[in-house]
Protein backbone atom coordinates (compact mmCIF):
# COMPACT_ATOMS: atom_id res chain seq x y z
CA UNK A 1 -16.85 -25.51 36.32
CA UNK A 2 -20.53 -25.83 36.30
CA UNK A 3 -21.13 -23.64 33.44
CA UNK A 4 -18.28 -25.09 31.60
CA UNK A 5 -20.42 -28.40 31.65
CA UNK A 6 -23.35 -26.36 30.86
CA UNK A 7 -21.35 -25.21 27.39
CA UNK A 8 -20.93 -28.45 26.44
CA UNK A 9 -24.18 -29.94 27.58
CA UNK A 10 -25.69 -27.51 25.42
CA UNK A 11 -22.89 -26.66 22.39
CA UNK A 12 -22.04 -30.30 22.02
CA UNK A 13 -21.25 -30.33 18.40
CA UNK A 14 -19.46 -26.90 18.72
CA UNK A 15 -17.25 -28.55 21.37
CA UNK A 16 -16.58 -31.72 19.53
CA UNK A 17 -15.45 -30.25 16.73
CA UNK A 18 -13.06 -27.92 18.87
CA UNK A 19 -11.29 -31.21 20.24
CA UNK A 20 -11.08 -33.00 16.82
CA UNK A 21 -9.43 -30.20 15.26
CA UNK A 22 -7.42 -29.39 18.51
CA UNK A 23 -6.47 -33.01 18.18
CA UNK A 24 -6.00 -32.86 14.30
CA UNK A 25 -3.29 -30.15 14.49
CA UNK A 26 -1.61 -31.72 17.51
CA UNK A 27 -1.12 -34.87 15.15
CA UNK A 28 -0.04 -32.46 11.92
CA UNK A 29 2.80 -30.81 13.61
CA UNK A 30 4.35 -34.66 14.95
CA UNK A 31 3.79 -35.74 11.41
CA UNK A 32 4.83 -32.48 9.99
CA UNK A 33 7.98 -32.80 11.87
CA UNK A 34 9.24 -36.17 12.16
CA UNK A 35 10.11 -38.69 14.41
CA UNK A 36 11.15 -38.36 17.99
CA UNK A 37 14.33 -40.76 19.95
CA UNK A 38 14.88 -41.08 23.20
CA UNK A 39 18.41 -40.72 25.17
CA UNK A 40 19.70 -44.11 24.82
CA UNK A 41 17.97 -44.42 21.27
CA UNK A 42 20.36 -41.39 20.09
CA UNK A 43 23.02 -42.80 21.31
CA UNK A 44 22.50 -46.61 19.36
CA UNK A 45 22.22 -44.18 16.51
CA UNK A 46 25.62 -42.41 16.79
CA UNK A 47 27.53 -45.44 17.89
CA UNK A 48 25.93 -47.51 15.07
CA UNK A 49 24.81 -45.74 12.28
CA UNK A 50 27.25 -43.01 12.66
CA UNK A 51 24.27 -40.51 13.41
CA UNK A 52 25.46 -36.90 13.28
CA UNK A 53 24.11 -34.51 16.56
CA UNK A 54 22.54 -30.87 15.03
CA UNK A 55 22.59 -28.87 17.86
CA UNK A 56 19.80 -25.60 17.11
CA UNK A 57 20.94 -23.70 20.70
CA UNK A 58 22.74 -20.73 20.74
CA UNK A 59 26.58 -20.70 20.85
CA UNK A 60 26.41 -19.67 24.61
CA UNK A 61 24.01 -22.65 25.56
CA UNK A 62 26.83 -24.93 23.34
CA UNK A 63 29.57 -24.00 24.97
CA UNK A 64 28.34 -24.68 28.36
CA UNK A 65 27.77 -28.41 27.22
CA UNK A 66 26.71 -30.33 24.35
CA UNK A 67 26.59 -34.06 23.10
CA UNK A 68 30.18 -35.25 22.13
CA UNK A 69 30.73 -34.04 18.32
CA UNK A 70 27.85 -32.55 17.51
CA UNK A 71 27.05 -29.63 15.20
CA UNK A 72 26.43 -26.27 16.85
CA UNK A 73 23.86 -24.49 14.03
CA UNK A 74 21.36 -22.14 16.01
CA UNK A 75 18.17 -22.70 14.74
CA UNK A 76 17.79 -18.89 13.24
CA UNK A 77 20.76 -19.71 11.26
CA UNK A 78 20.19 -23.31 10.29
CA UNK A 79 18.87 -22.57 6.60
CA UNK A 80 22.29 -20.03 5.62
CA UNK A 81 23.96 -23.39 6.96
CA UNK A 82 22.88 -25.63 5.68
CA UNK A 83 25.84 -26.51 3.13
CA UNK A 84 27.47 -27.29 6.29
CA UNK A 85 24.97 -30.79 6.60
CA UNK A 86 25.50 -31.58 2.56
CA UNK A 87 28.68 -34.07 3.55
CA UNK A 88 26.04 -36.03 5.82
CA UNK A 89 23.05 -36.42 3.75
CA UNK A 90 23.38 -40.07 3.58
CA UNK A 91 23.08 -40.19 7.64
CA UNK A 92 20.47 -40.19 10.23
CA UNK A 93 20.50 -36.55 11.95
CA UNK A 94 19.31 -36.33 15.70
CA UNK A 95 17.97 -32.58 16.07
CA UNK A 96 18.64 -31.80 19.48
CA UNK A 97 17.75 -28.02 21.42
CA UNK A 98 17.10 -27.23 24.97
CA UNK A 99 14.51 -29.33 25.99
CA UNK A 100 12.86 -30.59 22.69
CA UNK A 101 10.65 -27.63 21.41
CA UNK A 102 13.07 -25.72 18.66
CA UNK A 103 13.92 -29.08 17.26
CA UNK A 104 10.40 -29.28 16.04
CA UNK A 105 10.96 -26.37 13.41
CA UNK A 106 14.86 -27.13 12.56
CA UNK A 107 13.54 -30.92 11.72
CA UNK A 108 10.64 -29.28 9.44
CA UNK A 109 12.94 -27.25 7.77
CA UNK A 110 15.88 -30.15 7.17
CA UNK A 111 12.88 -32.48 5.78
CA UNK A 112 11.59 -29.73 3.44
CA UNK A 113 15.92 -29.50 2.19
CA UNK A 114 15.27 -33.31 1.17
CA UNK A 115 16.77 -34.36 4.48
CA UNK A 116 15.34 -38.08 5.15
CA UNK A 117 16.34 -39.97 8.16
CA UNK A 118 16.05 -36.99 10.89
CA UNK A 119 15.17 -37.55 14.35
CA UNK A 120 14.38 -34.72 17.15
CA UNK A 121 15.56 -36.10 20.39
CA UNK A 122 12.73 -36.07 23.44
CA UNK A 123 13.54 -33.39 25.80
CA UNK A 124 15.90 -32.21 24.39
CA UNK A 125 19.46 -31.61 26.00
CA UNK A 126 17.56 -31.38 29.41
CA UNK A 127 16.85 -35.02 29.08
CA UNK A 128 20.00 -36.14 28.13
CA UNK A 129 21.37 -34.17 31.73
CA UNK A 130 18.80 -35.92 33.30
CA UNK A 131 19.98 -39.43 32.22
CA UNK A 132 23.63 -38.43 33.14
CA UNK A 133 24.24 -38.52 29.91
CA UNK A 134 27.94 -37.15 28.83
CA UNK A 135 28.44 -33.95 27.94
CA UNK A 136 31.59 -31.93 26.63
CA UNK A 137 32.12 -28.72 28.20
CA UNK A 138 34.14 -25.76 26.35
């Protein structure tokens, strides 16, 4: 830890400009790919602005429970797919994966298709469990 200090003591411009562009990525990527909702957030979305649920896991993960009508399209397959989203342009679209990394990309790639008003949800389904949330089980 010492010579850690040392480094910086010593490579102080080096190190700055390590944590500004550390720092200038981190806040690219949020930008990059869009807004973030909470839990109860989603669900004032769904219940009043008819919000429709993208689901990126894989079918397995789906099946074992997901958010009440949402869209199963696994994120390696979301750009073939993604005729299946043309009927809901017009709507908010809550991006929702395990627990909140994939949604990251499958937003990107909706925004760059012209998609506007899409949201990843924080934590992803894991979050949702955690706020005993309901879930529909195949």
């Amino acid at each position: 830890m010492a010579q850690f200090i040392e480094f910086i003591g010593n490579h102080w411009m080096l190190s700055t400009l390590w944590v500004l562009t550390f720092g200038a990525i981190i806040v690219y990527q949020q930008r990059k790919a869009g807004s973030t909702v909470g839990p109860q957030q989603a669900v004032m979305l769904i219940n009043r602005s008819d919000a429709v649920v993208v689901d990126v896991r894989e079918k397995k993960e789906f099946e074992a429970g997901h958010i009440v009508d949402a869209v199963n399209i696994p994120l390696v397959k979301l750009k073939q797919r993604m005729s299946e989203l043309k009927k809901h342009k017009d709507k908010p679209i809550i991006v929702v994966c395990k627990i909140g990394q994939q949604s990251s990309e499958a937003s990107t790639t909706l925004k760059a298709e012209g998609y506007e008003n899409v949201f990843r949800l924080t934590g992803g389904i894991s979050e949702w469990k955690a706020q005993s949330l309901p879930l529909v089980q195949n």
